[in-house]
N, C-alpha and C. Protein backbone atom coordinates (compact mmCIF):
# COMPACT_ATOMS: atom_id res chain seq x y z
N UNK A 1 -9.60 7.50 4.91
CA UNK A 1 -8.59 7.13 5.89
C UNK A 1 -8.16 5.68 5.66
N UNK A 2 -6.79 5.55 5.92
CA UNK A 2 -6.40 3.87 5.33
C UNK A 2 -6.67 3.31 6.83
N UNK A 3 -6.96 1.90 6.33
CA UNK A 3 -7.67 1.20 7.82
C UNK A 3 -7.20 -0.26 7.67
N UNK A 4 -7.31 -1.27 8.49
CA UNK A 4 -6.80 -2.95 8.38
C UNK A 4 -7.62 -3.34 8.82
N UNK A 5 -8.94 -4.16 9.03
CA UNK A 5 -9.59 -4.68 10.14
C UNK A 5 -9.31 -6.32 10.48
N UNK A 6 -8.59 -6.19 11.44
CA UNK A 6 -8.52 -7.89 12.30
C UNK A 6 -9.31 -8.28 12.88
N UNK A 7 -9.42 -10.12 13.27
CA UNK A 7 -10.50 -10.48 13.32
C UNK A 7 -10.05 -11.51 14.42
N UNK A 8 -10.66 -12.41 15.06
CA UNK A 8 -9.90 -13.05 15.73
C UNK A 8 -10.70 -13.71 16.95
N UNK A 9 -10.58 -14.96 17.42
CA UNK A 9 -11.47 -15.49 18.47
C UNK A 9 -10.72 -15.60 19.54
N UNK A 10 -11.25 -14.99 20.94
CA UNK A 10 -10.26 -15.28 22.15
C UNK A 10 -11.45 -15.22 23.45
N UNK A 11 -10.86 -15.96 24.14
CA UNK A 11 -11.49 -16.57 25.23
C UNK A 11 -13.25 -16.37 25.47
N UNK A 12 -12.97 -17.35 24.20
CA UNK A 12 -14.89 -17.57 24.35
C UNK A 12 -15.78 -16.70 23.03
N UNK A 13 -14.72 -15.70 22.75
CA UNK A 13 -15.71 -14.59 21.90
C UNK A 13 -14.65 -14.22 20.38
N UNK A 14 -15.49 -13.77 19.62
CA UNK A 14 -15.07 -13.51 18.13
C UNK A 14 -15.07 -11.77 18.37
N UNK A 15 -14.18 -11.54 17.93
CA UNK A 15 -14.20 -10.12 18.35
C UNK A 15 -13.28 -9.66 16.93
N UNK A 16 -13.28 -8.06 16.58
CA UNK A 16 -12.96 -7.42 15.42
C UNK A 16 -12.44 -6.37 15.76
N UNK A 17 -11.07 -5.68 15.24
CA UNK A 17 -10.66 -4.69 15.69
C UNK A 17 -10.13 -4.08 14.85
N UNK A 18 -11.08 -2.66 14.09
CA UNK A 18 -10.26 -1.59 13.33
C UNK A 18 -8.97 -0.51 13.57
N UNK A 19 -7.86 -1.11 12.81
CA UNK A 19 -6.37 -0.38 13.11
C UNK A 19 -6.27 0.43 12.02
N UNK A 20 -6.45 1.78 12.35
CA UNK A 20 -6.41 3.03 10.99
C UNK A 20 -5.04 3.41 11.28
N UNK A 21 -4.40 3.89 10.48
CA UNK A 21 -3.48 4.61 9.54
C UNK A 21 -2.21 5.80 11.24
N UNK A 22 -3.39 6.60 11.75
CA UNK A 22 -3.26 7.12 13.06
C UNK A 22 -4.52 7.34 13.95
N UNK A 23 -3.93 6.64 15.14
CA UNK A 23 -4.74 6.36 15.97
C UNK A 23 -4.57 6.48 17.48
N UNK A 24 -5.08 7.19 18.40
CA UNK A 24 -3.90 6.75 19.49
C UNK A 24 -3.33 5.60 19.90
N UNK A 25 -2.93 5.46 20.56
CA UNK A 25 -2.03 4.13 20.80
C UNK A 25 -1.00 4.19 22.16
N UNK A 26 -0.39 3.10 22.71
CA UNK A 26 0.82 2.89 23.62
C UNK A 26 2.06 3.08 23.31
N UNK A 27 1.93 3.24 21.60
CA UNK A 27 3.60 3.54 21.23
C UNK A 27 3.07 4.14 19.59
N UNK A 28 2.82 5.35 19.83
CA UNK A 28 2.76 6.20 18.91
C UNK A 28 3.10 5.87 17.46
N UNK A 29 2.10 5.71 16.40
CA UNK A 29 2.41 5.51 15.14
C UNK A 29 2.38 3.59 14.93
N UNK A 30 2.38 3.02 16.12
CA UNK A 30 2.09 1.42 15.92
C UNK A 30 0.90 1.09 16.98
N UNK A 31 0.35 -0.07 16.30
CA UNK A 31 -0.73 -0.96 17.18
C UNK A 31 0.21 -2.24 17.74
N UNK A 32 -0.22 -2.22 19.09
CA UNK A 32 0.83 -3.65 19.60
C UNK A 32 0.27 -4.42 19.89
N UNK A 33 0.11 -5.56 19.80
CA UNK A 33 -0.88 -6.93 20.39
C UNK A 33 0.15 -7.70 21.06
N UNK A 34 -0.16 -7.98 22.30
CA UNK A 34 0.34 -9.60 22.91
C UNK A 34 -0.48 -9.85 24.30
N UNK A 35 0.21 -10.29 25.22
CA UNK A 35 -0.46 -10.36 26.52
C UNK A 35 -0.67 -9.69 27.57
N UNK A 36 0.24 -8.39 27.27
CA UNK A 36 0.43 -7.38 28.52
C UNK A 36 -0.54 -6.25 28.25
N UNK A 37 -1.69 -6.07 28.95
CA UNK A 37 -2.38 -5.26 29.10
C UNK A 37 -1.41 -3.54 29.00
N UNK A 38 -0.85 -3.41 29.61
CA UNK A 38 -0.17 -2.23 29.84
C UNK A 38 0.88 -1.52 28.73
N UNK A 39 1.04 -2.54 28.23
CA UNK A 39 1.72 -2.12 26.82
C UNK A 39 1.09 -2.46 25.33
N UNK A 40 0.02 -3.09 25.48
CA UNK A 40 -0.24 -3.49 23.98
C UNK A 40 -1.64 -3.00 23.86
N UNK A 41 -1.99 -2.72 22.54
CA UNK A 41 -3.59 -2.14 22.56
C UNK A 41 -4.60 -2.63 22.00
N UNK A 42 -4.08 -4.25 21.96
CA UNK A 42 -4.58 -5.60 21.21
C UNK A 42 -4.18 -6.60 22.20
N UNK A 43 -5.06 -6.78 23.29
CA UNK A 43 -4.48 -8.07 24.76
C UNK A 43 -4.97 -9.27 24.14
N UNK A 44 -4.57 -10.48 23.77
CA UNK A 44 -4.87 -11.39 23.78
C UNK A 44 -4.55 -12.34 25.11
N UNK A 45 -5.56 -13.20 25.31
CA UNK A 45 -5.11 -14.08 27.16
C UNK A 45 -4.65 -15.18 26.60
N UNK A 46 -4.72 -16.23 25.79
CA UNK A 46 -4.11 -17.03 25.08
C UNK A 46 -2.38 -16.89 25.77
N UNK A 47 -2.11 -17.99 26.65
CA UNK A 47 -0.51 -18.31 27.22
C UNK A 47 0.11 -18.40 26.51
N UNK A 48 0.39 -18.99 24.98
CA UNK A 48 1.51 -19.15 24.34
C UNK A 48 1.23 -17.53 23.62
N UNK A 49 0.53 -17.10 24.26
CA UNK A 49 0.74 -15.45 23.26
C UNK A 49 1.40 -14.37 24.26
N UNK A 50 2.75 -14.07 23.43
CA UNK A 50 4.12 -13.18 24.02
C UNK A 50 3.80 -12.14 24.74
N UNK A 51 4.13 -11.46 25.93
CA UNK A 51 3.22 -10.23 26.89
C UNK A 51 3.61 -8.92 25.66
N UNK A 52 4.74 -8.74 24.86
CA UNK A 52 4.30 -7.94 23.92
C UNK A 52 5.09 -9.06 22.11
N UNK A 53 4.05 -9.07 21.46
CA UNK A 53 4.18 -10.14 20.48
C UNK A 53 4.45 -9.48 19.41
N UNK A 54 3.85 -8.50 18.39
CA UNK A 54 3.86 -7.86 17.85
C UNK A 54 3.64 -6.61 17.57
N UNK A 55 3.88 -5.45 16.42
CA UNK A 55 3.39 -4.50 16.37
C UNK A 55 2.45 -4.12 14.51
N UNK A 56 1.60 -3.41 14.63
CA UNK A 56 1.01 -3.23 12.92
C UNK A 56 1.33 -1.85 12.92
N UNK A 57 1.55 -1.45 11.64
CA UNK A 57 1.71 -0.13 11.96
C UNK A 57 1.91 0.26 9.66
N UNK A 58 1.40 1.61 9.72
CA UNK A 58 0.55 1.93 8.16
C UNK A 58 2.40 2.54 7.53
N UNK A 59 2.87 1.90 6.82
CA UNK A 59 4.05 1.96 5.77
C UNK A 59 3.58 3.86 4.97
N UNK A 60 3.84 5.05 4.98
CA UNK A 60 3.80 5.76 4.54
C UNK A 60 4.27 6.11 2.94
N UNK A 61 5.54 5.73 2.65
CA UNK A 61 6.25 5.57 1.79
C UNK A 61 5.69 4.87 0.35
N UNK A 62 5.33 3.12 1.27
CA UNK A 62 4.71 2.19 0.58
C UNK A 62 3.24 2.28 0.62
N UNK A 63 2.94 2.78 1.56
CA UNK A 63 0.67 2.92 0.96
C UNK A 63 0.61 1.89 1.59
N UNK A 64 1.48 1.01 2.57
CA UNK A 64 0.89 -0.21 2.92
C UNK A 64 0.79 -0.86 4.68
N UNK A 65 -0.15 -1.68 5.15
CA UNK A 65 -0.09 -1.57 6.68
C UNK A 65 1.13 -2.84 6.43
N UNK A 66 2.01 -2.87 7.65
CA UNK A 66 3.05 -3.76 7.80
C UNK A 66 2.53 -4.30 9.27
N UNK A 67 3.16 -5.74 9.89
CA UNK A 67 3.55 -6.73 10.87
C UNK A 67 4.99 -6.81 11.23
N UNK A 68 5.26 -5.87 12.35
CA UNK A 68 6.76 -6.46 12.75
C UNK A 68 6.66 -7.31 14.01
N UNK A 69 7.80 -8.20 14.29
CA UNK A 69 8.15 -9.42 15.63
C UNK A 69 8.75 -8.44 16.12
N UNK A 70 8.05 -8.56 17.09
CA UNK A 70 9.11 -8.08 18.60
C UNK A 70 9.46 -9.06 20.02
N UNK A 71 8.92 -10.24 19.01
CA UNK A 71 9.42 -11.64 20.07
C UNK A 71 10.62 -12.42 19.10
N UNK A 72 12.13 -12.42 19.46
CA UNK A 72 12.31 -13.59 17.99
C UNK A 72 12.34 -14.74 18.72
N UNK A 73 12.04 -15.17 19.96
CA UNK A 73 12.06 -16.24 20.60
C UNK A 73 11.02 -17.01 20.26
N UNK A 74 9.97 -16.09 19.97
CA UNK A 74 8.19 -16.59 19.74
C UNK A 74 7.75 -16.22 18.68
N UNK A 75 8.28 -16.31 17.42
CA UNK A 75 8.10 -15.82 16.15
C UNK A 75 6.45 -15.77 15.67
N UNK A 76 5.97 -14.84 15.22
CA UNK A 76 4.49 -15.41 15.14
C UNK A 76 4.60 -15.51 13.57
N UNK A 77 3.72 -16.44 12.86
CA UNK A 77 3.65 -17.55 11.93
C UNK A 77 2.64 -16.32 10.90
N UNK A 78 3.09 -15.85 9.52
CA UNK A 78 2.43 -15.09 8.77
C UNK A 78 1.67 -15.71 7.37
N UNK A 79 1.10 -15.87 7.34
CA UNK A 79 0.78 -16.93 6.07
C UNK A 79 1.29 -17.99 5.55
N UNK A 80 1.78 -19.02 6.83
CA UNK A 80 2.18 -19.90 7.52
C UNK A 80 3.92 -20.32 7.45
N UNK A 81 4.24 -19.02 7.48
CA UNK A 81 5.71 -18.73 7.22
C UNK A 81 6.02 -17.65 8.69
N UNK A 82 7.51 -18.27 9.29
CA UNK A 82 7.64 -17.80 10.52
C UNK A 82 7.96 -15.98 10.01
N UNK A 83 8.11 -15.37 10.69
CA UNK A 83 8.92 -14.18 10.85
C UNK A 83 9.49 -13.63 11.98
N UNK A 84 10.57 -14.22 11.79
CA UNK A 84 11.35 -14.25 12.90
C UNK A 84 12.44 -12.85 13.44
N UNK A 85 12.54 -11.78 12.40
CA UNK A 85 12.86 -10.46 12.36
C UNK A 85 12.46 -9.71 11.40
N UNK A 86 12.10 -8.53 11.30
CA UNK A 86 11.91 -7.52 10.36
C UNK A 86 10.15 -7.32 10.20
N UNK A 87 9.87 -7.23 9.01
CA UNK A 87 8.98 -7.21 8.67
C UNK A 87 8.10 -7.16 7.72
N UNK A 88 6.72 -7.67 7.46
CA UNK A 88 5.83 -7.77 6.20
C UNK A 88 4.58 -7.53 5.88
N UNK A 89 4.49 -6.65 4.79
CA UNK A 89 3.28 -6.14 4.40
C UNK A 89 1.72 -7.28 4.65
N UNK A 90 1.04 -6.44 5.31
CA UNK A 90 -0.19 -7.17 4.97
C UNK A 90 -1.33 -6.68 4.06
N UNK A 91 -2.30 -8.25 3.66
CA UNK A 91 -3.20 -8.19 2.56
C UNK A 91 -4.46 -8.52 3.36
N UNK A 92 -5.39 -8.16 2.60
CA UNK A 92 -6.81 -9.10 3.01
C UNK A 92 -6.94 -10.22 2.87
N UNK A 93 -7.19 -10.77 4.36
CA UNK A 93 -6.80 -12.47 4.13
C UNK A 93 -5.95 -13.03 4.55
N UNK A 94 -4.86 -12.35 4.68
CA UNK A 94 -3.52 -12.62 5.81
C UNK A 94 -3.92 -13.59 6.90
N UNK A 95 -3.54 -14.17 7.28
CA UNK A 95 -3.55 -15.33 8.47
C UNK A 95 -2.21 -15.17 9.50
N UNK A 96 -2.63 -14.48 10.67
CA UNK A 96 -1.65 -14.37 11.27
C UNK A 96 -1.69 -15.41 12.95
N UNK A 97 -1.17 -16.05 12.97
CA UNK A 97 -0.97 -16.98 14.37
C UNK A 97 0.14 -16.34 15.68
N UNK A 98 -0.43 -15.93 16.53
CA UNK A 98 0.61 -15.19 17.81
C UNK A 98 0.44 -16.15 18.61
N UNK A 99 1.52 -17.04 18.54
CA UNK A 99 1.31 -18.60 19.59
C UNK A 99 -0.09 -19.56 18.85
N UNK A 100 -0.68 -19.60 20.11
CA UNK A 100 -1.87 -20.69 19.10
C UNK A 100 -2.89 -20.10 18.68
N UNK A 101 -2.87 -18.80 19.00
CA UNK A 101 -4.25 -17.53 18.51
C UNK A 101 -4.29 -16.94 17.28
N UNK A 102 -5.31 -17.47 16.49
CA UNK A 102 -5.27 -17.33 15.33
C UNK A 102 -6.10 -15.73 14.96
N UNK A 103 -5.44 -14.51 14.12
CA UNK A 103 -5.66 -13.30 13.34
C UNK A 103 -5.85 -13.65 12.00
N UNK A 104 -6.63 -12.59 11.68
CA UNK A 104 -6.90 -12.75 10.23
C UNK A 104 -7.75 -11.13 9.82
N UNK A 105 -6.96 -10.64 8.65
CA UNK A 105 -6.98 -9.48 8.06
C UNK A 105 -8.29 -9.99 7.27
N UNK A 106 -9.52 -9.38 7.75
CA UNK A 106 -10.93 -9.27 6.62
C UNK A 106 -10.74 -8.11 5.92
N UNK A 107 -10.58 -7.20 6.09
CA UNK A 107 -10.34 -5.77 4.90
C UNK A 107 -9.31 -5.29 4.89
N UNK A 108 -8.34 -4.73 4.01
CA UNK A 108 -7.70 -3.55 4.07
C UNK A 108 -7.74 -2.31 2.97
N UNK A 109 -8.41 -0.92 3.78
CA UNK A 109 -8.44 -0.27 2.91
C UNK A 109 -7.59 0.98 2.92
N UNK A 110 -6.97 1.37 1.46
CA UNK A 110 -6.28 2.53 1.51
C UNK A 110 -6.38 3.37 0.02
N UNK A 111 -6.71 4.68 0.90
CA UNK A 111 -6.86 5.82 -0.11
C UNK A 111 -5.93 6.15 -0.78
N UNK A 112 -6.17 5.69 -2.31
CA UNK A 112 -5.19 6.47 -3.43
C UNK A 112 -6.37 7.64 -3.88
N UNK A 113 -4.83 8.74 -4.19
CA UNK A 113 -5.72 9.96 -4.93
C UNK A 113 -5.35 9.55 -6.04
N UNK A 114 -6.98 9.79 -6.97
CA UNK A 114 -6.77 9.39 -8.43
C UNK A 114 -6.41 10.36 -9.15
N UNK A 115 -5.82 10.39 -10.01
CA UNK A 115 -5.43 11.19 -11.27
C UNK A 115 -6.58 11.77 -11.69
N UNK A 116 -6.25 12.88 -12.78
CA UNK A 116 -7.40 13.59 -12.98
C UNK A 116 -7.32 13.51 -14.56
N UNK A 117 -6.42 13.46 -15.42
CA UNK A 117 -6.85 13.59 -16.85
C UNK A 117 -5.38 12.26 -16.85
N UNK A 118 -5.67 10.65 -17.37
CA UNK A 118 -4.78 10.39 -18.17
C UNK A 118 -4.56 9.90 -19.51
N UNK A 119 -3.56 9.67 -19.91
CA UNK A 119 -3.65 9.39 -21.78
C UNK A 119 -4.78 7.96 -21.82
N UNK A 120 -5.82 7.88 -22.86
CA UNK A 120 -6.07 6.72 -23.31
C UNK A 120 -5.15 5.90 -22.76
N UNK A 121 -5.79 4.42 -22.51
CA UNK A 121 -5.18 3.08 -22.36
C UNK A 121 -4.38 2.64 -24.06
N UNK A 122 -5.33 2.85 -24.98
CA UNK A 122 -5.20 1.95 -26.06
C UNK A 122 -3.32 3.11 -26.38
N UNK A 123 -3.27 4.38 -25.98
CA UNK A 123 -2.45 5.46 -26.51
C UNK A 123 -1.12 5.07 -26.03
N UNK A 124 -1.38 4.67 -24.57
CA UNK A 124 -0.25 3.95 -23.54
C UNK A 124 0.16 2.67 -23.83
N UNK A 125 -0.67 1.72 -24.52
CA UNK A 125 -0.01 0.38 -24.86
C UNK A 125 0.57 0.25 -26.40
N UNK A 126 0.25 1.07 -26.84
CA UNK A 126 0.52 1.57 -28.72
C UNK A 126 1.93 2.08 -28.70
N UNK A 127 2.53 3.16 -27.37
CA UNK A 127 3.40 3.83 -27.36
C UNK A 127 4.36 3.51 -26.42
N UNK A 128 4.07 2.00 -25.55
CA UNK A 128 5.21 2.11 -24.88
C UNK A 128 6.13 1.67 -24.91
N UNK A 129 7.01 1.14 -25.85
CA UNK A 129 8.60 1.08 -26.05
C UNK A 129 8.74 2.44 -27.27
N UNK A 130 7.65 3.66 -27.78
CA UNK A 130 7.95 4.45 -28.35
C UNK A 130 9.36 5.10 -27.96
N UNK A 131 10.06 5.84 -28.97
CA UNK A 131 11.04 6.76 -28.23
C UNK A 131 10.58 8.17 -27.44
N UNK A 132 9.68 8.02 -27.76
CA UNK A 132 8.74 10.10 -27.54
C UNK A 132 7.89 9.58 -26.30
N UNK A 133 8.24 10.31 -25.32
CA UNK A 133 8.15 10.15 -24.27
C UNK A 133 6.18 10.38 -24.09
N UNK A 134 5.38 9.60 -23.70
CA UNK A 134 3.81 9.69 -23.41
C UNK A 134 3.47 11.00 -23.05
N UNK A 135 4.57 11.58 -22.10
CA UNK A 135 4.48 13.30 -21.42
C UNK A 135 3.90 14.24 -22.91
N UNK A 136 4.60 13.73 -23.69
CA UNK A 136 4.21 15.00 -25.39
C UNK A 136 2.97 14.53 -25.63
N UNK A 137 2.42 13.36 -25.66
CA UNK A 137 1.19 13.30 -26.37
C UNK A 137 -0.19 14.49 -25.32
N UNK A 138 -0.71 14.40 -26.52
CA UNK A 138 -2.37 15.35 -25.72
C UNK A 138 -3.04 14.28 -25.47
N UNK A 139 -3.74 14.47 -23.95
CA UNK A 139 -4.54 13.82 -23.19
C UNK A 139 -5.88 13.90 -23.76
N UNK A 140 -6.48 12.99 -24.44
CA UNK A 140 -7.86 12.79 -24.36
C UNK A 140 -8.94 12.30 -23.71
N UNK A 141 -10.00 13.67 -23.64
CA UNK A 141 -10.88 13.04 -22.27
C UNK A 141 -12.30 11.54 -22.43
N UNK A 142 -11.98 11.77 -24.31
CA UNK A 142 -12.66 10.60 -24.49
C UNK A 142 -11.84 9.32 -24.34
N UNK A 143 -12.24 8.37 -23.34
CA UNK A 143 -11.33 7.02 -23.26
C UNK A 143 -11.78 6.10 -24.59
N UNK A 144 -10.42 5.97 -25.30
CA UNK A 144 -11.11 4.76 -26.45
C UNK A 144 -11.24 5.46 -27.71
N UNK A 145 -11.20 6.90 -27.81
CA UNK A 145 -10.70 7.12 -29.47
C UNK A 145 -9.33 7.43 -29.38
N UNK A 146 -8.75 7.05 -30.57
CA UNK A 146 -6.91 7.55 -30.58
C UNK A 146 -6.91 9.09 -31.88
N UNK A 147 -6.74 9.88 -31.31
CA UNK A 147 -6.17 10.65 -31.95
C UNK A 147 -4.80 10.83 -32.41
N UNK A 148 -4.60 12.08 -33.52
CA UNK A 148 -3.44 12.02 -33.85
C UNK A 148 -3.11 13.23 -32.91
N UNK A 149 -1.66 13.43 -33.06
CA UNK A 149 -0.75 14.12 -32.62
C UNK A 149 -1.13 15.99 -32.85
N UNK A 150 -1.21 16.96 -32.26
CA UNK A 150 -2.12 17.88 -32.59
C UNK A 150 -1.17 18.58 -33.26
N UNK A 151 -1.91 20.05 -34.27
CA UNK A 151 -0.95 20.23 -35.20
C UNK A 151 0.08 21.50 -34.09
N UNK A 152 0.12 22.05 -32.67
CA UNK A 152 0.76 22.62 -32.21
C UNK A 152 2.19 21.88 -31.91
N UNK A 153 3.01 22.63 -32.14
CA UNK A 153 4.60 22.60 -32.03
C UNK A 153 4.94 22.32 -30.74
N UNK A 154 4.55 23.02 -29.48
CA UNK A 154 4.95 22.97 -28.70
C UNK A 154 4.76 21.97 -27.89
N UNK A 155 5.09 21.29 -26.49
CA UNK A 155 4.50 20.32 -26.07
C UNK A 155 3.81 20.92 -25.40
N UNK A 156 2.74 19.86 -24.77
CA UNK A 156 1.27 20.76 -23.73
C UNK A 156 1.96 20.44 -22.24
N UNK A 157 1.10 21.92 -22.10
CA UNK A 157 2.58 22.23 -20.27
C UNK A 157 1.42 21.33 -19.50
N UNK A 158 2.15 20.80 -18.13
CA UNK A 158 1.20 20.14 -17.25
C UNK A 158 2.24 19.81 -15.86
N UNK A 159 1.42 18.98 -15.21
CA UNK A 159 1.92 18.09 -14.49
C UNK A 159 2.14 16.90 -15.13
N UNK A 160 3.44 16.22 -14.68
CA UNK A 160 4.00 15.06 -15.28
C UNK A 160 3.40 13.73 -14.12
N UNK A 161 3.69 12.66 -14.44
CA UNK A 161 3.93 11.65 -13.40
C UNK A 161 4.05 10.34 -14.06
N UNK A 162 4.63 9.55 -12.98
CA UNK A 162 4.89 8.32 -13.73
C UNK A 162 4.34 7.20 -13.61
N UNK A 163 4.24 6.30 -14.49
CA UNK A 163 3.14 5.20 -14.73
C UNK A 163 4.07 3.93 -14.34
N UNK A 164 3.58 3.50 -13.40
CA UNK A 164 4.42 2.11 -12.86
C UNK A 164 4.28 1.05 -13.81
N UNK A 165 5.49 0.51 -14.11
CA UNK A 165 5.94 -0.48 -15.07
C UNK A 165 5.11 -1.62 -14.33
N UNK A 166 4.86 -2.03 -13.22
CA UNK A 166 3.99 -3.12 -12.85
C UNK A 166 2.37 -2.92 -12.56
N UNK A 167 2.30 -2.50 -11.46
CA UNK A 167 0.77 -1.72 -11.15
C UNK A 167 0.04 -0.42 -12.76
N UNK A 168 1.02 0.18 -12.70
CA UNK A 168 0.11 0.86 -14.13
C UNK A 168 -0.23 1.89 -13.30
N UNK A 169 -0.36 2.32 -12.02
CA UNK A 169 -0.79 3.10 -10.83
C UNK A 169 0.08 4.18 -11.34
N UNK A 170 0.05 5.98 -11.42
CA UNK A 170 0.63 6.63 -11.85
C UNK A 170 1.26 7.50 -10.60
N UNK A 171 2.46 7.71 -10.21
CA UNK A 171 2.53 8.40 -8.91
C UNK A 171 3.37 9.84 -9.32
N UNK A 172 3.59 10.55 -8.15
CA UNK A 172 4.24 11.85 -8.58
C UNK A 172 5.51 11.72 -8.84
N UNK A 173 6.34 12.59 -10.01
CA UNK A 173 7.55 12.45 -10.57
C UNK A 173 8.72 11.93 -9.02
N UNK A 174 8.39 12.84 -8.16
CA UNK A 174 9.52 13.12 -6.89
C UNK A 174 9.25 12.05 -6.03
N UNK A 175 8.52 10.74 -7.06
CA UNK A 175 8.58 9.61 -6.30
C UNK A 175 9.90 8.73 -7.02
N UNK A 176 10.26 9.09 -7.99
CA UNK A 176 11.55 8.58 -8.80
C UNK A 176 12.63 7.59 -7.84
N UNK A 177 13.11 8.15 -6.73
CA UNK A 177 13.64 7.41 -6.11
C UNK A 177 13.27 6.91 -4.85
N UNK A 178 11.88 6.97 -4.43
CA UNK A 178 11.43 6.23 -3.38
C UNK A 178 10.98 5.13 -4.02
N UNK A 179 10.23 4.59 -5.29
CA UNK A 179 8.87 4.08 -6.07
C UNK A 179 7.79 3.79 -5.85
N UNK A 180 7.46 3.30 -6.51
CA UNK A 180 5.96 3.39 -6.75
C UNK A 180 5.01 2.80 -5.13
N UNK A 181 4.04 4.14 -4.75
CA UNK A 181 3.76 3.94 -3.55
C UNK A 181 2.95 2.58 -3.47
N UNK A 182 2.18 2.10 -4.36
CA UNK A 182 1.45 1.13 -4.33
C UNK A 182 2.19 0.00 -4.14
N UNK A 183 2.48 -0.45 -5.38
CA UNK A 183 3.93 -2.04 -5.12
C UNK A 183 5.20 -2.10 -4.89
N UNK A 184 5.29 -0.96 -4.70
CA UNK A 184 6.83 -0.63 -4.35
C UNK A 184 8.29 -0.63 -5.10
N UNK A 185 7.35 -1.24 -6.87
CA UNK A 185 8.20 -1.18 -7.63
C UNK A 185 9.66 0.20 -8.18
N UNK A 186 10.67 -0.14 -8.77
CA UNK A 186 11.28 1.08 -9.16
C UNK A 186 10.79 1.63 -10.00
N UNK A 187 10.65 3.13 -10.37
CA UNK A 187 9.96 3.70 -11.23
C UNK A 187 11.16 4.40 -12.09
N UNK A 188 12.48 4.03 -12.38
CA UNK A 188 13.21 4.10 -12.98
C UNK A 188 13.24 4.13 -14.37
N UNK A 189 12.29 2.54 -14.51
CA UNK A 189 11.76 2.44 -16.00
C UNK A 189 10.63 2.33 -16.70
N UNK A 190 10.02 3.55 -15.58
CA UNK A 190 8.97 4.03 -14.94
C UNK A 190 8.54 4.96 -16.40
N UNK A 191 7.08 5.24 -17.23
CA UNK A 191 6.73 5.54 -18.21
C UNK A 191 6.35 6.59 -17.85
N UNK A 192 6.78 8.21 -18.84
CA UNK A 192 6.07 9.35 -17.82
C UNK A 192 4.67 9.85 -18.68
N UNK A 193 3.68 10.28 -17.67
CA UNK A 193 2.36 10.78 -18.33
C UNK A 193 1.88 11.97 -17.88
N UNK A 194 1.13 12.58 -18.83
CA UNK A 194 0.81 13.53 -18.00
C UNK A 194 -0.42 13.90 -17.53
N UNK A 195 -0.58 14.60 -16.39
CA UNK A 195 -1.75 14.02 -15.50
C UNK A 195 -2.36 15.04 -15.44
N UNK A 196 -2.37 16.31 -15.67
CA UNK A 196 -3.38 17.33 -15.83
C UNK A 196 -2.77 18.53 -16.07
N UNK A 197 -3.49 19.27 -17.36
CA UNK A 197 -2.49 20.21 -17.86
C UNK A 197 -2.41 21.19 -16.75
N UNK A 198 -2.08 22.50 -16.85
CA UNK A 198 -1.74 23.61 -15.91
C UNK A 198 -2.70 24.78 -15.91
N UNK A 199 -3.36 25.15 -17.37
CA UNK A 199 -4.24 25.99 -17.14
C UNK A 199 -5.39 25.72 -16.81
């Protein structure tokens, strides 16, 4: 299950609060923190902190938990940069300030499903400005010998997917025009591999 855990000292005590992926909540699909008991499911008592300040809530698309303002009067301060509309991914380590109350992201974890058969590393850096697409080569399950090209004609049937030009993270083809769930890069010029044959 993908999870964020915040951390945070308020009136008198250090306290920790795990925000998973879905959870119940006051506004379905987000966690809200500010001062209003009745709407937020993160109260901080801290006065310069907004009765509703912010919301966290898990990016589906992107694999990633996000921070939106829902004060722009009271912008809260993200890795010591305001954000004053919209919103931004958080990391472990994040430093978040809601007025003078200081947050801070100690973990964030999220489940990638791993691939199950992919080409050698050494096969993928040998071949990638090749013209012959990585999809034709045969997958070897030993990592670290390079074979040659096998003597069958045909290509080997499988599942395809594509290998992010930044992360290296391989996601499913019919991510083409969302990209890559991890960094969010385009997978346009996106390398295709293939990830486990069919029979």
């Amino acid at each position: 299950m993908n999870a964020l855990t915040l951390q945070w000292h308020d009136a008198g005590q250090d306290k920790t609060q795990n925000i998973y992926e879905q959870q119940p909540s006051k506004n379905p699909g987000t966690i809200r923190i500010g001062r209003d008991p009745l709407r937020c499911d993160i109260v901080l008592s801290h006065p310069t902190v907004s009765g509703l300040h912010v919301e966290i809530f898990f990016h589906n698309q992107q694999q990633r938990f996000y921070i939106r303002n829902l004060r722009s009067q009271n912008p809260p301060l993200i890795d010591g940069q305001q954000l004053v509309q919209g919103e931004r991914p958080l990391t472990q380590g994040t430093v978040i300030f809601l007025g003078q109350t200081k947050l801070q992201v100690t973990s964030v974890s999220i489940n990638s499903i791993p691939a199950t058969i992919l080409t050698p590393p050494q096969a993928q850096a040998a071949n990638f400005h090749s013209p012959t697409p990585l999809a034709y080569q045969q997958p070897q399950v030993q990592l670290g010998h390079h074979h040659h090209q096998p003597k069958a004609s045909a290509p080997p049937q499988g599942v395809y997917g594509l290998e992010c030009p930044k992360c290296h993270k391989v996601s499913p083809a019919e991510n083409l025009q969302i990209g890559c769930r991890w960094c969010g890069t385009s997978l346009a010029a996106a390398v295709s591999v293939l990830v486990a044959p069919s029979n």
